[in-house]
C-alpha atoms as a PDB file:
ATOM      1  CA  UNK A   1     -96.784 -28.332  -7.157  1.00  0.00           C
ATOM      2  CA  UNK A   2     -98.534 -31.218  -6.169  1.00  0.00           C
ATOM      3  CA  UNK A   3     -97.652 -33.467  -3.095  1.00  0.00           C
ATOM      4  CA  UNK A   4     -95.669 -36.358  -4.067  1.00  0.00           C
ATOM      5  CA  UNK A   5     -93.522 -34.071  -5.991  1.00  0.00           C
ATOM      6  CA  UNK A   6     -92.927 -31.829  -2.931  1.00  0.00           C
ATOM      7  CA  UNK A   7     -91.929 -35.110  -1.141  1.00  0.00           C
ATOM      8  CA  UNK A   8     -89.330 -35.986  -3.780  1.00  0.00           C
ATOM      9  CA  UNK A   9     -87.796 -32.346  -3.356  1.00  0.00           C
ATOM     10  CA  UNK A  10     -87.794 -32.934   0.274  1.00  0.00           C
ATOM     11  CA  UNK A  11     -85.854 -36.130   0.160  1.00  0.00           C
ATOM     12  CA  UNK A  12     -83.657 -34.530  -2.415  1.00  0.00           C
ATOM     13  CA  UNK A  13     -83.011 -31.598   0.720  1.00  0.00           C
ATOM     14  CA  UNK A  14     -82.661 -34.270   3.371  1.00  0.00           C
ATOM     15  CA  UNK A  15     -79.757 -35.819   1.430  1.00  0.00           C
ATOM     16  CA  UNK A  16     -78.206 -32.560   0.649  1.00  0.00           C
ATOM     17  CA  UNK A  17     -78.421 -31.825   4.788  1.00  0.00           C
ATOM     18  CA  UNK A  18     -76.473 -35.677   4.683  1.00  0.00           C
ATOM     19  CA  UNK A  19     -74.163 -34.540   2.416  1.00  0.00           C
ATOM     20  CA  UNK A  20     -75.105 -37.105  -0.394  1.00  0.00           C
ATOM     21  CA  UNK A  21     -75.228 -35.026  -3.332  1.00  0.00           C
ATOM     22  CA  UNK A  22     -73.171 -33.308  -5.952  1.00  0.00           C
ATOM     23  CA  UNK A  23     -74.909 -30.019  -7.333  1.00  0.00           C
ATOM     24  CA  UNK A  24     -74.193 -28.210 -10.874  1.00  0.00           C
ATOM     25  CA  UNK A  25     -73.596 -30.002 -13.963  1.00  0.00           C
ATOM     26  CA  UNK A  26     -69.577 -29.344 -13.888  1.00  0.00           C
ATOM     27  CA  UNK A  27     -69.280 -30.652 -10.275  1.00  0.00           C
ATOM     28  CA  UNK A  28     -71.194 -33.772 -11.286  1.00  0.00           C
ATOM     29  CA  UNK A  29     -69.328 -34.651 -14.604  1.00  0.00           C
ATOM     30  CA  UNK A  30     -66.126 -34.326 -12.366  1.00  0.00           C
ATOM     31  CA  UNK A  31     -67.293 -36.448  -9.377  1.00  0.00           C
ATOM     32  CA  UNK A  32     -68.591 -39.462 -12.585  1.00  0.00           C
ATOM     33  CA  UNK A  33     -65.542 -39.486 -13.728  1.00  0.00           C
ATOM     34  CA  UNK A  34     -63.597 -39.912 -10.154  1.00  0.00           C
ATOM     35  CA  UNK A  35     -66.310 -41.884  -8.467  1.00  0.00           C
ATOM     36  CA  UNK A  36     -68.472 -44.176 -11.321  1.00  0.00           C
ATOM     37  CA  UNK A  37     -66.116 -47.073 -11.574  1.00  0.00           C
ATOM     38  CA  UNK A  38     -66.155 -47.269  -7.542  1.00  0.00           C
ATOM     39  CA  UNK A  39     -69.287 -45.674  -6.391  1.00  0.00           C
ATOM     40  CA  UNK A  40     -72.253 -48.223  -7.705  1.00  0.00           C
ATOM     41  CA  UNK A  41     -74.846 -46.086  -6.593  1.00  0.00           C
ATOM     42  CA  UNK A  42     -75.456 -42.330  -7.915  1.00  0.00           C
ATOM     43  CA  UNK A  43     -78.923 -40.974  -9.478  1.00  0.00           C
ATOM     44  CA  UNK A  44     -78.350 -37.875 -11.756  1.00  0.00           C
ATOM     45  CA  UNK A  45     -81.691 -35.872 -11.205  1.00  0.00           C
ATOM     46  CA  UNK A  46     -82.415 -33.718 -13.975  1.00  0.00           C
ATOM     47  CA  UNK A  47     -84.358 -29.956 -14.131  1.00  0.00           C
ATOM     48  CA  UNK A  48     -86.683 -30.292 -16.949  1.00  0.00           C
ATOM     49  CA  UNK A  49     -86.118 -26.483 -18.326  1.00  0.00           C
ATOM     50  CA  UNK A  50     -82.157 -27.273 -18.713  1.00  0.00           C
ATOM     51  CA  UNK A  51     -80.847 -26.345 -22.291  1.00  0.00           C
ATOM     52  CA  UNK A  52     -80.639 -28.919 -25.421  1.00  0.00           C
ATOM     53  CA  UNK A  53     -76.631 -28.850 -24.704  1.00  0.00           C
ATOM     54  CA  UNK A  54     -77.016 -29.052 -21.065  1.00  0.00           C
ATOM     55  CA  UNK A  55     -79.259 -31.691 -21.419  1.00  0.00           C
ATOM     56  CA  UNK A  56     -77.263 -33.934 -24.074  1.00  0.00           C
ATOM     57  CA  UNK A  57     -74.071 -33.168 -21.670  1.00  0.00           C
ATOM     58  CA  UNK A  58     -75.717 -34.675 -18.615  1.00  0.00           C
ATOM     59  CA  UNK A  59     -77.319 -37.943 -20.752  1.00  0.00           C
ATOM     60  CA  UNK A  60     -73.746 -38.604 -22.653  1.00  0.00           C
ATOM     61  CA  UNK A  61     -71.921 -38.759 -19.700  1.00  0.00           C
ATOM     62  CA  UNK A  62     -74.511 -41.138 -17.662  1.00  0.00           C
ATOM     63  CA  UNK A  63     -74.221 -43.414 -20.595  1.00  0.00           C
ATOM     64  CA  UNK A  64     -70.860 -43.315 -20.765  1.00  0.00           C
ATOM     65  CA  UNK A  65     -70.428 -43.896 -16.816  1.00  0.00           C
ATOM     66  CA  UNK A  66     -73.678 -46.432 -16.476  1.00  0.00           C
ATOM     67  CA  UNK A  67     -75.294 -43.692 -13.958  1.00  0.00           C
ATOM     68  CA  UNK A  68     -78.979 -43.781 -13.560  1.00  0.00           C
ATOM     69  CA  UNK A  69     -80.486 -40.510 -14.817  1.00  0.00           C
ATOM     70  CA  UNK A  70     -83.851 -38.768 -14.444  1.00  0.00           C
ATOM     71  CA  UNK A  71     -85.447 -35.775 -15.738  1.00  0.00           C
ATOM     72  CA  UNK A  72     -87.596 -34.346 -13.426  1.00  0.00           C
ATOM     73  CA  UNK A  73     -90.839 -32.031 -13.938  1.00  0.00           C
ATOM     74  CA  UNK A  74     -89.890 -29.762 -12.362  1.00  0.00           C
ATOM     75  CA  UNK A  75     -87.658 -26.594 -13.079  1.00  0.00           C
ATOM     76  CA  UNK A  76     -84.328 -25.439 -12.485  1.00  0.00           C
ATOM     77  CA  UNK A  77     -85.300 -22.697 -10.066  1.00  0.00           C
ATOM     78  CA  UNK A  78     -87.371 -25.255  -7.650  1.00  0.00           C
ATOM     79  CA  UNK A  79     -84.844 -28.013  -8.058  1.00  0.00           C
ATOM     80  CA  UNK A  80     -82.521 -25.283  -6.734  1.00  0.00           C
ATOM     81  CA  UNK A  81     -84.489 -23.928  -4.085  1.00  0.00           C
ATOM     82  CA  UNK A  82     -84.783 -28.228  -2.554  1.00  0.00           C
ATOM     83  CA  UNK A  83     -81.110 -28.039  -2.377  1.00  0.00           C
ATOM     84  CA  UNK A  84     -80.767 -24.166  -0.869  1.00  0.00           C
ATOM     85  CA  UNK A  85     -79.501 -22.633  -3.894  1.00  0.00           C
ATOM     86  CA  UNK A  86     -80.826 -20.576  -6.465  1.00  0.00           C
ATOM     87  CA  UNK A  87     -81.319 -22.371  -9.865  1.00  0.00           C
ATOM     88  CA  UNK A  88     -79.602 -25.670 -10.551  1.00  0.00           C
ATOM     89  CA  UNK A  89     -80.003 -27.678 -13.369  1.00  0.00           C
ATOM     90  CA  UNK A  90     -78.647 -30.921 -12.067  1.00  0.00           C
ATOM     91  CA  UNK A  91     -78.226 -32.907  -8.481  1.00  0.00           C
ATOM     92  CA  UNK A  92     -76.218 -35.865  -8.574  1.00  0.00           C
ATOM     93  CA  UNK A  93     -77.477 -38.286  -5.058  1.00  0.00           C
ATOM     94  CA  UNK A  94     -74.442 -40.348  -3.616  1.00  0.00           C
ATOM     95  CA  UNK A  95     -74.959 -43.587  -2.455  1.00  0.00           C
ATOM     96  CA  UNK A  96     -77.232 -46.611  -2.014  1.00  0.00           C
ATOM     97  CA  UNK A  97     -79.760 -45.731   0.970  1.00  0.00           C
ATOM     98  CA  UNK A  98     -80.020 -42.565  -0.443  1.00  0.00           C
ATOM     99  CA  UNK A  99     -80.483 -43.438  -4.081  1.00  0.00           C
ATOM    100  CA  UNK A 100     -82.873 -45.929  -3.006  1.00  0.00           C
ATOM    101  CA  UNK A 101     -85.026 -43.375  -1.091  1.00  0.00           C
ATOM    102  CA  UNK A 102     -85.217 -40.861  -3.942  1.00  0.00           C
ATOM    103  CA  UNK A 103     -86.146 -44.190  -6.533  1.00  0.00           C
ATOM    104  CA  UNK A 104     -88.785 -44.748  -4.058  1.00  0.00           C
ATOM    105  CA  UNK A 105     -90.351 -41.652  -4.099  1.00  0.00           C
ATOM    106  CA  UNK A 106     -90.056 -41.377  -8.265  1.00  0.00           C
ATOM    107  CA  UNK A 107     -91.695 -44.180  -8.255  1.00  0.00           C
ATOM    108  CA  UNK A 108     -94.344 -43.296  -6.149  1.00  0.00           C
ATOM    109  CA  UNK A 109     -94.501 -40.254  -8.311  1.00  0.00           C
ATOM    110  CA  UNK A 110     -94.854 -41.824 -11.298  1.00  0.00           C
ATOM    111  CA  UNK A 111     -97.588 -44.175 -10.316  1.00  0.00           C
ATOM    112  CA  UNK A 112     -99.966 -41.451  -9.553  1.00  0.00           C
END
């Protein structure tokens, strides 16, 4: 694991300790469909090892719902361990500061 990705998993922990995210696929299809129309700002952050279903699941319902969705390189078990769980294949990040952080650090990914 390179750096920049280990900073993007720690900013994905820091706003799980802030209580900005959603984890588990179910959890975040419930909180689009409550929060989408009022909450402007939510990233869907993707495991890249999630199932074809899983996967499909996650990208219908971000179209649907205009949510902003990533799939990540890394897998399920590391996404999980960022967030203090064991494998997750999903993290939903709540809100603008905090979406704007984790963009940041994509980004920064992405450039390398």
């Amino acid at each position: 694991m390179d750096k920049d990705q280990k900073n993007l998993l720690g900013m994905i922990g820091i706003c799980k300790g802030a209580g900005a995210t959603v984890i588990g696929v179910p959890m975040i299809c419930e909180e689009l469909r409550k929060k989408a129309k009022k909450e402007r700002h939510i990233l869907v952050l993707e495991a890249s090892n999630t199932s074809e279903n899983t996967h499909k699941k996650i990208t219908d319902k971000c179209k649907f719902y205009n949510v902003k969705h990533v799939r990540l390189s890394c897998d399920c078990l590391t996404l999980g361990r960022a967030v203090g769980k064991s494998a997750v294949a999903a993290v939903a990040v709540m809100g603008e500061n905090f979406c704007r952080a984790v963009e940041a650090k994509l980004s920064h990914d992405s450039e390398q």
